[in-house]
Protein backbone atom coordinates (compact mmCIF):
# COMPACT_ATOMS: atom_id res chain seq x y z
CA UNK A 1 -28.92 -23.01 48.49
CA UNK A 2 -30.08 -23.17 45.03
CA UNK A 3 -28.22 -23.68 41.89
CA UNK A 4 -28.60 -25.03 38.59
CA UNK A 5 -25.70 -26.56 36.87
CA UNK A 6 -26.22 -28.35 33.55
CA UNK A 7 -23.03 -29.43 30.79
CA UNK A 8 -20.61 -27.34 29.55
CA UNK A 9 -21.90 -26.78 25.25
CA UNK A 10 -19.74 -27.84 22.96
CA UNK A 11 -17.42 -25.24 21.63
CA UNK A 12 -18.02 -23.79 18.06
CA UNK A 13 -14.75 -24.72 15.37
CA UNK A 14 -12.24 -22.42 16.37
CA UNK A 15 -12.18 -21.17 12.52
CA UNK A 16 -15.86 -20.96 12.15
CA UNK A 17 -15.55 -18.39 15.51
CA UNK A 18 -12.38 -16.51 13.19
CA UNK A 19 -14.73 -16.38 10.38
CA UNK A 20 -17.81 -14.85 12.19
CA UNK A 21 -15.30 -11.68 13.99
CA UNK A 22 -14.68 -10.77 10.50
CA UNK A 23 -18.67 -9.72 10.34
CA UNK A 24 -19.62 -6.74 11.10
CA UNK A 25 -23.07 -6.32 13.16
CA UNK A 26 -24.24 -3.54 11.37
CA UNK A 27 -23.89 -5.40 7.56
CA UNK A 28 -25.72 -8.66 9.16
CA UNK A 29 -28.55 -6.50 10.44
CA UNK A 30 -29.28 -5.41 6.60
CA UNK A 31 -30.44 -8.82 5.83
CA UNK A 32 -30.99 -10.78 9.34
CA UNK A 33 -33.79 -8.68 11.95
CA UNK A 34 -33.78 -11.15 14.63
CA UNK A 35 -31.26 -12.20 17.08
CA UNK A 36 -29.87 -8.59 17.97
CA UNK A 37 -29.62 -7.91 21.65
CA UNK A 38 -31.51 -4.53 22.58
CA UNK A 39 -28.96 -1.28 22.05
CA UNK A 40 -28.81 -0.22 25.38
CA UNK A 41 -26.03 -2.85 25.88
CA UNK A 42 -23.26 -0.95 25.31
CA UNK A 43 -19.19 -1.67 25.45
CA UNK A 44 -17.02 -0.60 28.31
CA UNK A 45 -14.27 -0.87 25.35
CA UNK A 46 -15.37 0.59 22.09
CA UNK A 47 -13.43 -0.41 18.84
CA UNK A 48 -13.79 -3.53 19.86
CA UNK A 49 -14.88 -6.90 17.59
CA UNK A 50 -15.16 -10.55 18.76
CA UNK A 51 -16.95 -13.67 18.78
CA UNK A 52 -17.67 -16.58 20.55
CA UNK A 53 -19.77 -19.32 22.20
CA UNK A 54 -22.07 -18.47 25.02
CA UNK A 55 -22.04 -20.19 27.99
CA UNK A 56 -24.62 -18.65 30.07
CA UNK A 57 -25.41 -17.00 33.43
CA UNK A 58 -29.25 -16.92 35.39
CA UNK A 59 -28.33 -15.25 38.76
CA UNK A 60 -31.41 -12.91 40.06
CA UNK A 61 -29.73 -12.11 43.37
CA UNK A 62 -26.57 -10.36 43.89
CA UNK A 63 -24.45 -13.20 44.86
CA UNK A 64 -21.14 -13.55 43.30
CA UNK A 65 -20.64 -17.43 43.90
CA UNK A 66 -22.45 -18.20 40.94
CA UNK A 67 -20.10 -16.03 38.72
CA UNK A 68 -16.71 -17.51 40.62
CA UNK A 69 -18.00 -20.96 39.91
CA UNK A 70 -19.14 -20.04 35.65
CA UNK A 71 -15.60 -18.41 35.70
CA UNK A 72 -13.74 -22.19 37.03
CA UNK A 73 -14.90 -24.01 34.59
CA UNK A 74 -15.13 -21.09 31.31
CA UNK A 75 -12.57 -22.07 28.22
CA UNK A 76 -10.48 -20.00 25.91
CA UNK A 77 -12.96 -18.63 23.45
CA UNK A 78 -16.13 -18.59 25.32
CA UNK A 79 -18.47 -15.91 25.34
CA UNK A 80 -20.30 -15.41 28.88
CA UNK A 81 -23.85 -14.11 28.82
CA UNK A 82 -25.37 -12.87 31.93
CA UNK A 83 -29.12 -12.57 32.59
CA UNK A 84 -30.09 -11.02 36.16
CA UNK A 85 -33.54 -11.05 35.72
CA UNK A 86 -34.37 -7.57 36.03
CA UNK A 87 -31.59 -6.93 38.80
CA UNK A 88 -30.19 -3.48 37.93
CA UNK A 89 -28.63 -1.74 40.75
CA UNK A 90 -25.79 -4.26 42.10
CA UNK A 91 -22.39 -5.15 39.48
CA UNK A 92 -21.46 -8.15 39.25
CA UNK A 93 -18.62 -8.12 37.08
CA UNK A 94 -15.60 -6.19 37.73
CA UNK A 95 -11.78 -5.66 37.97
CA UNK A 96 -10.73 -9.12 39.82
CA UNK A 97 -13.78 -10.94 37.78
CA UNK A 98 -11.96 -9.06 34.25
CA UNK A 99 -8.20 -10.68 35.56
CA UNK A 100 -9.40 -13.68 36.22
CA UNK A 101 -11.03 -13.83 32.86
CA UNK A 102 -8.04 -12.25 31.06
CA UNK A 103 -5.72 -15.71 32.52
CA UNK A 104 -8.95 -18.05 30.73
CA UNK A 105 -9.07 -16.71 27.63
CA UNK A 106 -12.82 -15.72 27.40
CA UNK A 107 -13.44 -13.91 24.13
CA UNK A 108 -16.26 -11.32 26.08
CA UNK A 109 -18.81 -11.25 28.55
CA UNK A 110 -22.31 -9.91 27.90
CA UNK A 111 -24.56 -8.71 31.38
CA UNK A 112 -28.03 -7.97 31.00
CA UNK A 113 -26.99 -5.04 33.95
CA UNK A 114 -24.61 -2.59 35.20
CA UNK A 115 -20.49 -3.61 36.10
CA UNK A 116 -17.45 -2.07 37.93
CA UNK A 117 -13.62 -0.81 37.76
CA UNK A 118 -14.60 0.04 34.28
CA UNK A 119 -11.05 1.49 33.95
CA UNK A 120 -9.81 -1.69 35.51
CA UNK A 121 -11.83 -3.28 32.97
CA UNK A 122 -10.60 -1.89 30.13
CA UNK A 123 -6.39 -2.03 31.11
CA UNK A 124 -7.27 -5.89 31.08
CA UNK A 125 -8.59 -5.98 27.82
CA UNK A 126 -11.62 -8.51 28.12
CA UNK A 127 -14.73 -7.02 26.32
CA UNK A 128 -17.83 -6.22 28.19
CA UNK A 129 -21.16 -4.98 26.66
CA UNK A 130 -23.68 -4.37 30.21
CA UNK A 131 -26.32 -1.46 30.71
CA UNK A 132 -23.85 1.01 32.41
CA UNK A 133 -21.83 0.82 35.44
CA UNK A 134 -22.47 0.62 39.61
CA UNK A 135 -20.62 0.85 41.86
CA UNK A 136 -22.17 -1.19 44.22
CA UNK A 137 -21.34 -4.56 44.19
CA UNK A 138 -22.60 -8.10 45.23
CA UNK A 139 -22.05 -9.96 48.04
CA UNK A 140 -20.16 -13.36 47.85
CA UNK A 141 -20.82 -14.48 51.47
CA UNK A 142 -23.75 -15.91 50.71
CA UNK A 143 -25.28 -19.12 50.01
CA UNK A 144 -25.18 -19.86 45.84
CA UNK A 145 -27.96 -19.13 43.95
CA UNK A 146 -28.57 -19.10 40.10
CA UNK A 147 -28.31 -21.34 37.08
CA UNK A 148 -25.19 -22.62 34.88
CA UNK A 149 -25.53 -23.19 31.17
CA UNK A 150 -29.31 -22.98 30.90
CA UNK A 151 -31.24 -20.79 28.47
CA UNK A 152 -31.25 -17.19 28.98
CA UNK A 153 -33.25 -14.35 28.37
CA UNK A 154 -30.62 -11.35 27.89
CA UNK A 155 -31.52 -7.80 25.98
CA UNK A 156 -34.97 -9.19 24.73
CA UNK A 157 -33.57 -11.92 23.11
CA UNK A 158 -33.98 -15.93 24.25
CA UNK A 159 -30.41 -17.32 24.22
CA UNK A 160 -29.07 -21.28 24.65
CA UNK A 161 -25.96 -21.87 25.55
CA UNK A 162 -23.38 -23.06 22.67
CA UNK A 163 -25.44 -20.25 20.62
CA UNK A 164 -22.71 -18.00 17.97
CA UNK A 165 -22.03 -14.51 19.95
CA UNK A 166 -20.59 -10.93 18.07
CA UNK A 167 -20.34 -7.91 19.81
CA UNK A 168 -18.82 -4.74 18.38
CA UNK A 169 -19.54 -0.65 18.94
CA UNK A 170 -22.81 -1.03 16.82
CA UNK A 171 -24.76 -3.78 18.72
CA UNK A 172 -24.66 -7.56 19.68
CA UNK A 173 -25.71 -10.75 17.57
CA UNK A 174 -26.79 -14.55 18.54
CA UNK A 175 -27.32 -17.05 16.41
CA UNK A 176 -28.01 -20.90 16.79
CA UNK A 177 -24.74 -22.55 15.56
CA UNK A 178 -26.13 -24.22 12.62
CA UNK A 179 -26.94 -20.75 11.30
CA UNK A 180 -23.25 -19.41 11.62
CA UNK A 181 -22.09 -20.46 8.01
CA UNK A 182 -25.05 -18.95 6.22
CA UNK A 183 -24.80 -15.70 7.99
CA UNK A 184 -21.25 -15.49 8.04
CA UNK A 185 -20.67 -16.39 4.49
CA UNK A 186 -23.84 -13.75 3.44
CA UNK A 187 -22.14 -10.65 5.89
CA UNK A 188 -18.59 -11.02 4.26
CA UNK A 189 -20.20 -10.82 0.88
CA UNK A 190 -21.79 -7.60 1.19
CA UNK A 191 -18.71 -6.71 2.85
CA UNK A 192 -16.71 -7.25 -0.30
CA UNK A 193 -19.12 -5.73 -2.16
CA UNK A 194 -19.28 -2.54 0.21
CA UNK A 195 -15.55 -2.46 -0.42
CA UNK A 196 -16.47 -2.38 -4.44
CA UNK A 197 -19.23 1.11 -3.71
CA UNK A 198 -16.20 2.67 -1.98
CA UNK A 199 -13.90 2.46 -4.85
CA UNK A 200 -16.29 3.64 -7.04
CA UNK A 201 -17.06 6.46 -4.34
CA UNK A 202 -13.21 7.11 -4.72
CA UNK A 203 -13.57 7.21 -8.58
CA UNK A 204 -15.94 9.96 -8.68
CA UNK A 205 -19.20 8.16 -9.06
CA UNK A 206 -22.68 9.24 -7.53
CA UNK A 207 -24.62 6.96 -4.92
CA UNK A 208 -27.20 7.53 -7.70
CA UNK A 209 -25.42 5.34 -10.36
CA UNK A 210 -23.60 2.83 -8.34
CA UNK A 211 -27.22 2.26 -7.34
CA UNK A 212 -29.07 2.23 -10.63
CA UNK A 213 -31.30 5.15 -9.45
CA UNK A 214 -30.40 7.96 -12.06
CA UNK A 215 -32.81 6.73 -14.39
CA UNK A 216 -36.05 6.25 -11.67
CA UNK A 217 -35.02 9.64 -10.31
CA UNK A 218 -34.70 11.15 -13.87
CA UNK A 219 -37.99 9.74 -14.51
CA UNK A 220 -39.79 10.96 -11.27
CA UNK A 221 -38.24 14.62 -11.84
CA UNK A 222 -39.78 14.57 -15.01
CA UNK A 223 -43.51 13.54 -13.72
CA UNK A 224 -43.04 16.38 -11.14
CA UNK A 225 -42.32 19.46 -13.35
C-alpha cells in the first residue's frame, strides 16, 4: 500500500467563488496567458459555468480506493482535480462516483483522462471536463495507491490544492487564491464593457469606430492607392 494524504486546503470565501463563476474563460484569457488547462479537456455537460477550490487527486494506477476515500472527506463547493500521470485507457470517474458527488455538493471535477456513464453523468448534473470517455473502468479491489491534496500536474499546468478553479465550454482556469480578486474584478470589467460594443453593435455602429480604427484604416487606404 501506498498513499499520500496531506490536509484538507482551506476553502475560498463562498462569495469570492460567486464572484469568479460570473467570469467567463474566454474574456480572462484576453489579458491572463497562463494558468489555462490544455483544450483537449473538454465537458461531458456543455453550457455549463462554475467555480471552485481544488482539492486534488495523484493516482497513476487504476485503483478506485483513492477516489472513494478524496470523495469522504470532499465539501460543498470543492472542485476535484485529477492527475493520472499519463494513465489514459481506464475511467475512473463515473455514474455511482457522479451520485455520490451530487449528495456532497462538489462544484466539478477535472480528470487529466477519460470517464464513464457519460449519460449517467450528465442526468446528475455534476460537471466534468476529462479527455473523452472509456469504458473500461478501474479496479477497487486493490490495495490504495495515490496521493491526497498534494500538487498536481493536470493539462500542462502545475496545480496546489486550495488553488481558484473555472471551467466552462471554452476551456479551464487556475489561479493561486491571492490572485482571484485581481482577475475576477479585471474579467467582469471587460465584461461590462463587452456589454457596451454590443449596444453600439445594436445601434448601427461599425467594429471600425467603436474601435477607433476608421481613421488608421482611412489613412492606410490612402498610402495604398
Amino acid at each position: 500500500m501506498s498513499i499520500i494524504i496531506e490536509p484538507m486546503p482551506r476553502p475560498i470565501e463562498a462569495h469570492l467563488i460567486e464572484r469568479l463563476a460570473r467570469c467567463e474563460t474566454g474574456t480572462i484569457g484576453h489579458f491572463e496567458h497562463q494558468g489555462f488547462l490544455n483544450g483537449n479537456l473538454r465537458p461531458v455537460t456543455p453550457g455549463v459555468r462554475v467555480a471552485g477550490t481544488a482539492i486534488t487527486l495523484r493516482t497513476p494506477s487504476i485503483l478506485a480506493s483513492p477516489m472513494a476515500y478524496l470523495l469522504s472527506v470532499a465539501r460543498p463547493g470543492d472542485f476535484i482535480v485529477v492527475d493520472r500521470c499519463g494513465e489514459s485507457k481506464h475511467a475512473n470517474w463515473g455514474y455511482v462516483t457522479s451520485y455520490a458527488a451530487r449528495l456532497i455538493g462538489i462544484a466539478g471535477i477535472i480528470i487529466d483522462g477519460p470517464s464513464t456513464d457519460l449519460q449517467e453523468q450528465r442526468e446528475q448534473g455534476i460537471p466534468c471536463w476529462c479527455s473523452g470517455a472509456s469504458p473500461i473502468t478501474v479496479k477497487g479491489d486493490q490495495p490504495i495507491d495515490g496521493a491526497i491534496n498534494v500538487p498536481v500536474s493536470v493539462g500542462g499546468v502545475a496545480i496546489n490544492p486550495g488553488d481558484a478553479v473555472l471551467a466552462d465550454d471554452s476551456g479551464i482556469f487556475v489561479c493561486s487564491p491571492q490572485r482571484l480578486v485581481e482577475i475576477s474584478d479585471e474579467a467582469l470589467s471587460r465584461q461590462a464593457r463587452e456589454q457596451v460594443t454590443l449596444e453600439r453593435l445594436a445601434r448601427g455602429e461599425s467594429l471600425l469606430e467603436i474601435f477607433g480604427l476608421a481613421p488608421a484604416i482611412a489613412a492606410a487606404l490612402g498610402e495604398s492607392r
